[in-house]
C-alpha atoms as a PDB file:
ATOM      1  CA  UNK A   1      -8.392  -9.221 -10.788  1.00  0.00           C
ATOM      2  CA  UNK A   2     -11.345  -7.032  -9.259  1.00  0.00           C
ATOM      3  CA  UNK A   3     -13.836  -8.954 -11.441  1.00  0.00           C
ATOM      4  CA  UNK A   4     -12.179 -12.029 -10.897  1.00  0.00           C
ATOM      5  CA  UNK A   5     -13.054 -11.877  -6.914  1.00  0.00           C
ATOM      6  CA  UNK A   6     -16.594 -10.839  -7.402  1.00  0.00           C
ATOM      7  CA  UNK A   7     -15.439  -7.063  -6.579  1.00  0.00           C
ATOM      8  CA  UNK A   8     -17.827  -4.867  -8.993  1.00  0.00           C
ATOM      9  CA  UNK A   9     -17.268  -1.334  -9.370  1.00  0.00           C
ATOM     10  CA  UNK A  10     -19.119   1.288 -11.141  1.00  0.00           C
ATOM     11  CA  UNK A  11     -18.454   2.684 -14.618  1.00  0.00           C
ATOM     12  CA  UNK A  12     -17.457   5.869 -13.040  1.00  0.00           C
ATOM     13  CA  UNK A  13     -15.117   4.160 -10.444  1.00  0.00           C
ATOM     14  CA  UNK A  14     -13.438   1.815 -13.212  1.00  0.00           C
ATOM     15  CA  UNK A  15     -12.683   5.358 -14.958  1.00  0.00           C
ATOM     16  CA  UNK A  16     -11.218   6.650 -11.570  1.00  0.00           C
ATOM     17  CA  UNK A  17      -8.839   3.943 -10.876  1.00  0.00           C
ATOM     18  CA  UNK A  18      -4.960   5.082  -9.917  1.00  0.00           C
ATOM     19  CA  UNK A  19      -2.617   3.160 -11.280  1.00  0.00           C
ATOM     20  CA  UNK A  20       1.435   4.286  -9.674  1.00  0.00           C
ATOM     21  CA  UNK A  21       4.735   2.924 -10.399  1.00  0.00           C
ATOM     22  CA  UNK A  22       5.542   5.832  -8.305  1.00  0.00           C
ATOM     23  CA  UNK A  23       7.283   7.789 -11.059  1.00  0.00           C
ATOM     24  CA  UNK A  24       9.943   4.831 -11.043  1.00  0.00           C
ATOM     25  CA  UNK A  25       9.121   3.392 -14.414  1.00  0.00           C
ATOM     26  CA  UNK A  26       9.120  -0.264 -12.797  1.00  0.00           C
ATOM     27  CA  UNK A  27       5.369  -0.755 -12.501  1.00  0.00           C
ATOM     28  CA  UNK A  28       5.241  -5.059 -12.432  1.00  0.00           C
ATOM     29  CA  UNK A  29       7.890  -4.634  -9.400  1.00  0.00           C
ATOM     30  CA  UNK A  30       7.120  -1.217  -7.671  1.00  0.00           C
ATOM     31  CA  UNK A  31       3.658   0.078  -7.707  1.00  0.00           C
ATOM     32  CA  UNK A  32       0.229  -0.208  -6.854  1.00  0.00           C
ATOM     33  CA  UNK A  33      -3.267  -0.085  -8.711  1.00  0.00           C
ATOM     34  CA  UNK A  34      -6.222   2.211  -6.100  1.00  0.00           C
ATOM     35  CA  UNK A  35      -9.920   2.281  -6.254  1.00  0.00           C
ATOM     36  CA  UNK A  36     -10.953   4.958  -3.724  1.00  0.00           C
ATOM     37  CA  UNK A  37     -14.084   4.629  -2.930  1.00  0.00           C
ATOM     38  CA  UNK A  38     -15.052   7.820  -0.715  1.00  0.00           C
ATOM     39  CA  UNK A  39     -12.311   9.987   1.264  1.00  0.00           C
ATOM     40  CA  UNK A  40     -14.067  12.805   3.085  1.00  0.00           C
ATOM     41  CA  UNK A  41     -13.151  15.164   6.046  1.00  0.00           C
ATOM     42  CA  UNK A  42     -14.498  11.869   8.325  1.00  0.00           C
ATOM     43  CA  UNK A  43     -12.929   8.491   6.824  1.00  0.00           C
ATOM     44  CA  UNK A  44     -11.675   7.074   3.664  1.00  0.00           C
ATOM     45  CA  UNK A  45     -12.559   3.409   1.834  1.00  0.00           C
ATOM     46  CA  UNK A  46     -10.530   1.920  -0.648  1.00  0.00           C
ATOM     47  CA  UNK A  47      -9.133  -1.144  -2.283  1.00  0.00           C
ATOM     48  CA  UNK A  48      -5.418  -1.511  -3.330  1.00  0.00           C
ATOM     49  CA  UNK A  49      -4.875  -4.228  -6.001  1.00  0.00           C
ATOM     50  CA  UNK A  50      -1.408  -5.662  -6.421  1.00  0.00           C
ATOM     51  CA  UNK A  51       0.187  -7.621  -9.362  1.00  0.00           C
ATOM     52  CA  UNK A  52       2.022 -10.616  -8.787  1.00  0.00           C
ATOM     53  CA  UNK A  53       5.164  -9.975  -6.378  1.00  0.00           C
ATOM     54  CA  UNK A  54       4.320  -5.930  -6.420  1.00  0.00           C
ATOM     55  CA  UNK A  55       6.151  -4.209  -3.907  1.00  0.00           C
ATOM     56  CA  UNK A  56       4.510  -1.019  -3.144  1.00  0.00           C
ATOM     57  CA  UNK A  57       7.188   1.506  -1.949  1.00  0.00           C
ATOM     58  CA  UNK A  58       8.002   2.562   2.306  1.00  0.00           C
ATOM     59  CA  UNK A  59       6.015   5.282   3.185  1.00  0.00           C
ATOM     60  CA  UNK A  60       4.740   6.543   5.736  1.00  0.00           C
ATOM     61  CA  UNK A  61       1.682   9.740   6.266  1.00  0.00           C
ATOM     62  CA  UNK A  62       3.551  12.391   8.692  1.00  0.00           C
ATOM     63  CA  UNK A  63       0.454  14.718  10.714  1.00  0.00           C
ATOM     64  CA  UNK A  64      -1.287  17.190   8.945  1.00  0.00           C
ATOM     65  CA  UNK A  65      -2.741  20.104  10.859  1.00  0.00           C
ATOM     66  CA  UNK A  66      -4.060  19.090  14.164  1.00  0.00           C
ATOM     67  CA  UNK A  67      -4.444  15.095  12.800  1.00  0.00           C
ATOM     68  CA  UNK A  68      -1.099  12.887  14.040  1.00  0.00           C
ATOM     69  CA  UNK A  69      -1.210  11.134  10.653  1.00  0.00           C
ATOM     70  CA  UNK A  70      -3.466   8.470   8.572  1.00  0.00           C
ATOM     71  CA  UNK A  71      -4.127   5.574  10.646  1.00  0.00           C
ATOM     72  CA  UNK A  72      -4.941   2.650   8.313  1.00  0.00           C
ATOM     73  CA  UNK A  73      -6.107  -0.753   8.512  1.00  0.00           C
ATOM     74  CA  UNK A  74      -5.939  -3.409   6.051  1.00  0.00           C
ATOM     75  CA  UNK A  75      -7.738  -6.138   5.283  1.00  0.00           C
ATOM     76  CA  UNK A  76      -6.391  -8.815   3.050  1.00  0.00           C
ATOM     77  CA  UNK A  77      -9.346  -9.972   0.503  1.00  0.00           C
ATOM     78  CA  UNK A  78      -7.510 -12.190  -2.561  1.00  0.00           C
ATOM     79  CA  UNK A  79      -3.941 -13.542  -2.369  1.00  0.00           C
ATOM     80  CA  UNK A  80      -1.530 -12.726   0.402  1.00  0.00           C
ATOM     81  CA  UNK A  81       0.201  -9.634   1.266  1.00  0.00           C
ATOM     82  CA  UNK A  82       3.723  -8.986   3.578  1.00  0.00           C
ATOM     83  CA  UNK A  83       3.481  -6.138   5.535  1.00  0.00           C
ATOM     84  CA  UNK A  84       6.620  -4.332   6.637  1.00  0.00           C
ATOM     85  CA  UNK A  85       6.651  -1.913   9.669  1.00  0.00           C
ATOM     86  CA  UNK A  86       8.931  -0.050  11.542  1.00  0.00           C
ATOM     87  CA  UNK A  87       9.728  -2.041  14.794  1.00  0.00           C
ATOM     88  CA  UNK A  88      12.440  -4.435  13.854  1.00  0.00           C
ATOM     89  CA  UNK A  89      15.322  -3.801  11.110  1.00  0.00           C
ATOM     90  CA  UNK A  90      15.106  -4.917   8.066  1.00  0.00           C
ATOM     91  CA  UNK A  91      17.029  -8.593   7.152  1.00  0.00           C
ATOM     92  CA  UNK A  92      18.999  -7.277   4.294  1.00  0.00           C
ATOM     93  CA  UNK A  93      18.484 -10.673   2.531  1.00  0.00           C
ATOM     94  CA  UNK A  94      14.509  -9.981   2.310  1.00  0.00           C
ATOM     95  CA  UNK A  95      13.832 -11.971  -0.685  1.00  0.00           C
ATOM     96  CA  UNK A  96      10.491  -9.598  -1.706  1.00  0.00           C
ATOM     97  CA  UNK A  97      13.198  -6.664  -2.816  1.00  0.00           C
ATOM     98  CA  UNK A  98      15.191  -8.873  -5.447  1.00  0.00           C
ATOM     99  CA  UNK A  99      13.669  -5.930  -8.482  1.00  0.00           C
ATOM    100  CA  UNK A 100      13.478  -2.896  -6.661  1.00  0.00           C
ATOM    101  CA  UNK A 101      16.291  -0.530  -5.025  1.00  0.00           C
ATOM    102  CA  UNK A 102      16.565  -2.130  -1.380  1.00  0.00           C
ATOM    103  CA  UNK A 103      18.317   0.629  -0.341  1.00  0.00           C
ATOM    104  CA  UNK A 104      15.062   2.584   0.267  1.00  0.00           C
ATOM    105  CA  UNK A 105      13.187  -0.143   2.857  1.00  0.00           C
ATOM    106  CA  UNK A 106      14.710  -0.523   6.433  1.00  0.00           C
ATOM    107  CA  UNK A 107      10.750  -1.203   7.986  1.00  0.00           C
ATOM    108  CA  UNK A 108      11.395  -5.160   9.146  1.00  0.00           C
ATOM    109  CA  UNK A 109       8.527  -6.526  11.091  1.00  0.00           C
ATOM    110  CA  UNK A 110       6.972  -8.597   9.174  1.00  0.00           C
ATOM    111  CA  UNK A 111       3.073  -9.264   9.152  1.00  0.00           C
ATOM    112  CA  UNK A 112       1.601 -11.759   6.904  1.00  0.00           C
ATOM    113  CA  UNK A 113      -1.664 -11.107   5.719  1.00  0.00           C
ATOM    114  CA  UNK A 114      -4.448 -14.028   3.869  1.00  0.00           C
ATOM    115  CA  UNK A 115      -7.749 -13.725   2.953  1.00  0.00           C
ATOM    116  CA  UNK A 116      -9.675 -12.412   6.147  1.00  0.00           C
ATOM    117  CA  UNK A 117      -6.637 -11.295   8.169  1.00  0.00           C
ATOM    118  CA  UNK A 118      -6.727  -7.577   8.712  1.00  0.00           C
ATOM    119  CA  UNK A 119      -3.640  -5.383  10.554  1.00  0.00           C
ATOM    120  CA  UNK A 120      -3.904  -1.524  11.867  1.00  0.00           C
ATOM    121  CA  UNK A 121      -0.838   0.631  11.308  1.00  0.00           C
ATOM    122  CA  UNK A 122      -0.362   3.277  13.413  1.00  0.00           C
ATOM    123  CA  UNK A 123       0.119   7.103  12.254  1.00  0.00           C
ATOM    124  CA  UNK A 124       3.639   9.048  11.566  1.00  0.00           C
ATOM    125  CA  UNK A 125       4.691   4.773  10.841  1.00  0.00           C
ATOM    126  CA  UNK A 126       6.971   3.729   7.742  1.00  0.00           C
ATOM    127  CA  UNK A 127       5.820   1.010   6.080  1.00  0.00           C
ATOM    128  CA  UNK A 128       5.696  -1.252   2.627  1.00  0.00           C
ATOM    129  CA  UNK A 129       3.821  -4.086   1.565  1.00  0.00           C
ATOM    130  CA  UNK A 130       4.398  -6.878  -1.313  1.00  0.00           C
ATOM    131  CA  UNK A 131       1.891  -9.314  -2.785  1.00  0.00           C
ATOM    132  CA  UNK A 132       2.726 -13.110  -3.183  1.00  0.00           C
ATOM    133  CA  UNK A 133       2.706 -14.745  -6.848  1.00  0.00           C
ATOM    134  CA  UNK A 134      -1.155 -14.606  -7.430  1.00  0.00           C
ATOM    135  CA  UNK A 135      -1.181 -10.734  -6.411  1.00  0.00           C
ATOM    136  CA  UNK A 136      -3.505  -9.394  -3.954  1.00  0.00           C
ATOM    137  CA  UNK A 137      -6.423  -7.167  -3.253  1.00  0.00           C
ATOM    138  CA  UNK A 138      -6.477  -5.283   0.169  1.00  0.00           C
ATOM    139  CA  UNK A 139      -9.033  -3.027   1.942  1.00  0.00           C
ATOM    140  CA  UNK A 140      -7.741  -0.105   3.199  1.00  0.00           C
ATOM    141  CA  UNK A 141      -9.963   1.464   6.321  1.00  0.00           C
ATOM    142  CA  UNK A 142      -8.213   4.831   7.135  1.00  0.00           C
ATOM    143  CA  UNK A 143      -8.510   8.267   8.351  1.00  0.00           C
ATOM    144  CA  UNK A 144      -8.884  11.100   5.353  1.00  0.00           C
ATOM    145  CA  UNK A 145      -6.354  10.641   3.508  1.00  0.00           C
ATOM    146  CA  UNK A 146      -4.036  12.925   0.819  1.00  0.00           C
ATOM    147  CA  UNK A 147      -1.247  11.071  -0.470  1.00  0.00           C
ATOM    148  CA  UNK A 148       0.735  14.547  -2.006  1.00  0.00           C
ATOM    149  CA  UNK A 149       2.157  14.636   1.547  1.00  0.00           C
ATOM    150  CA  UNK A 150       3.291  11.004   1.779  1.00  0.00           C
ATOM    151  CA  UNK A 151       7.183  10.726   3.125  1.00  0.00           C
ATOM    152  CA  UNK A 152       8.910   8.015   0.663  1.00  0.00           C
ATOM    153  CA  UNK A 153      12.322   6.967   1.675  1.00  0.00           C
ATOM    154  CA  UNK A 154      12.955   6.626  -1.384  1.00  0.00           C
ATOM    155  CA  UNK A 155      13.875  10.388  -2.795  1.00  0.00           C
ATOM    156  CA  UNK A 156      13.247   9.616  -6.611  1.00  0.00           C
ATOM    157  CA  UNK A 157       9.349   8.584  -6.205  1.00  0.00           C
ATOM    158  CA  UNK A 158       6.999  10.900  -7.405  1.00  0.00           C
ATOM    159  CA  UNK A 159       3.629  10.922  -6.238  1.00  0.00           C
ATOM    160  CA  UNK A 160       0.799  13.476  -7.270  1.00  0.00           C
END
């Protein structure tokens, strides 16, 4: 999908990309393909690459030290993304969560993202984001980042 929108990386960053189902086992539903492209004591670049309909899980990065949490903004390149944040509940009918546990997303307001739009969320702020049927590539402008310390809701996702 990367090559397919003109994104090139380098040998050594093709080696280095993540790919998470989040320890779920459920990777075309739940998950989420990174390409980080520097995250230093300053700021951190990356692109997160969805599948078709991926949900990646709610989340949210609590403070660490004397930082109130990642701030993050992302910019929709390919496809379209839905991003969920806390601020409104959740309509329990949300047609994005038909293959994953909706018991673990209550985030509700709803932020639609195409190619060019870009959104901010705020630190310490759950939040989950699907893909529409083409899949999606996002840039993700944030704060340093260290995803060990990431609070899921949902208890059974593993991240290392």
């Amino acid at each position: 999908m990367l090559a397919a929108n003109k994104i090139v990386l380098t040998p050594e960053e093709e080696k280095e990309i993540e790919i998470t189902d989040f320890g779920l086992g459920n990777l075309e539903n739940e998950g989420l393909q990174i390409v980080v492209y520097e995250n230093n004591e300053s700021y951190c670049a990356k692109e997160l690459v969805l599948l078709p309909n991926q949900v990646c899980s709610e989340h949210k990065h609590p403070p660490r030290g004397n930082q109130p949490g990642k701030m993050e903004t992302f910019r929709c390149l390919f496809g379209q993304v839905w991003l969920f944040v806390e601020g409104e509940a959740l309509n329990e009918t949300n047609r994005f969560l038909k293959n994953v546990d909706s018991n673990y997303f209550k985030a509700g307001k709803s932020i639609h993202l195409l190619p060019g739009d870009q959104y901010t969320i705020q630190p310490d702020t759950f939040h989950w984001f699907v893909s529409g049927e083409k899949g999606a590539i996002v840039s993700e402008f944030s704060t340093p980042i260290d995803d060990t310390t990431d609070i899921f809701r949902n208890p059974n996702i593993i991240r290392t």
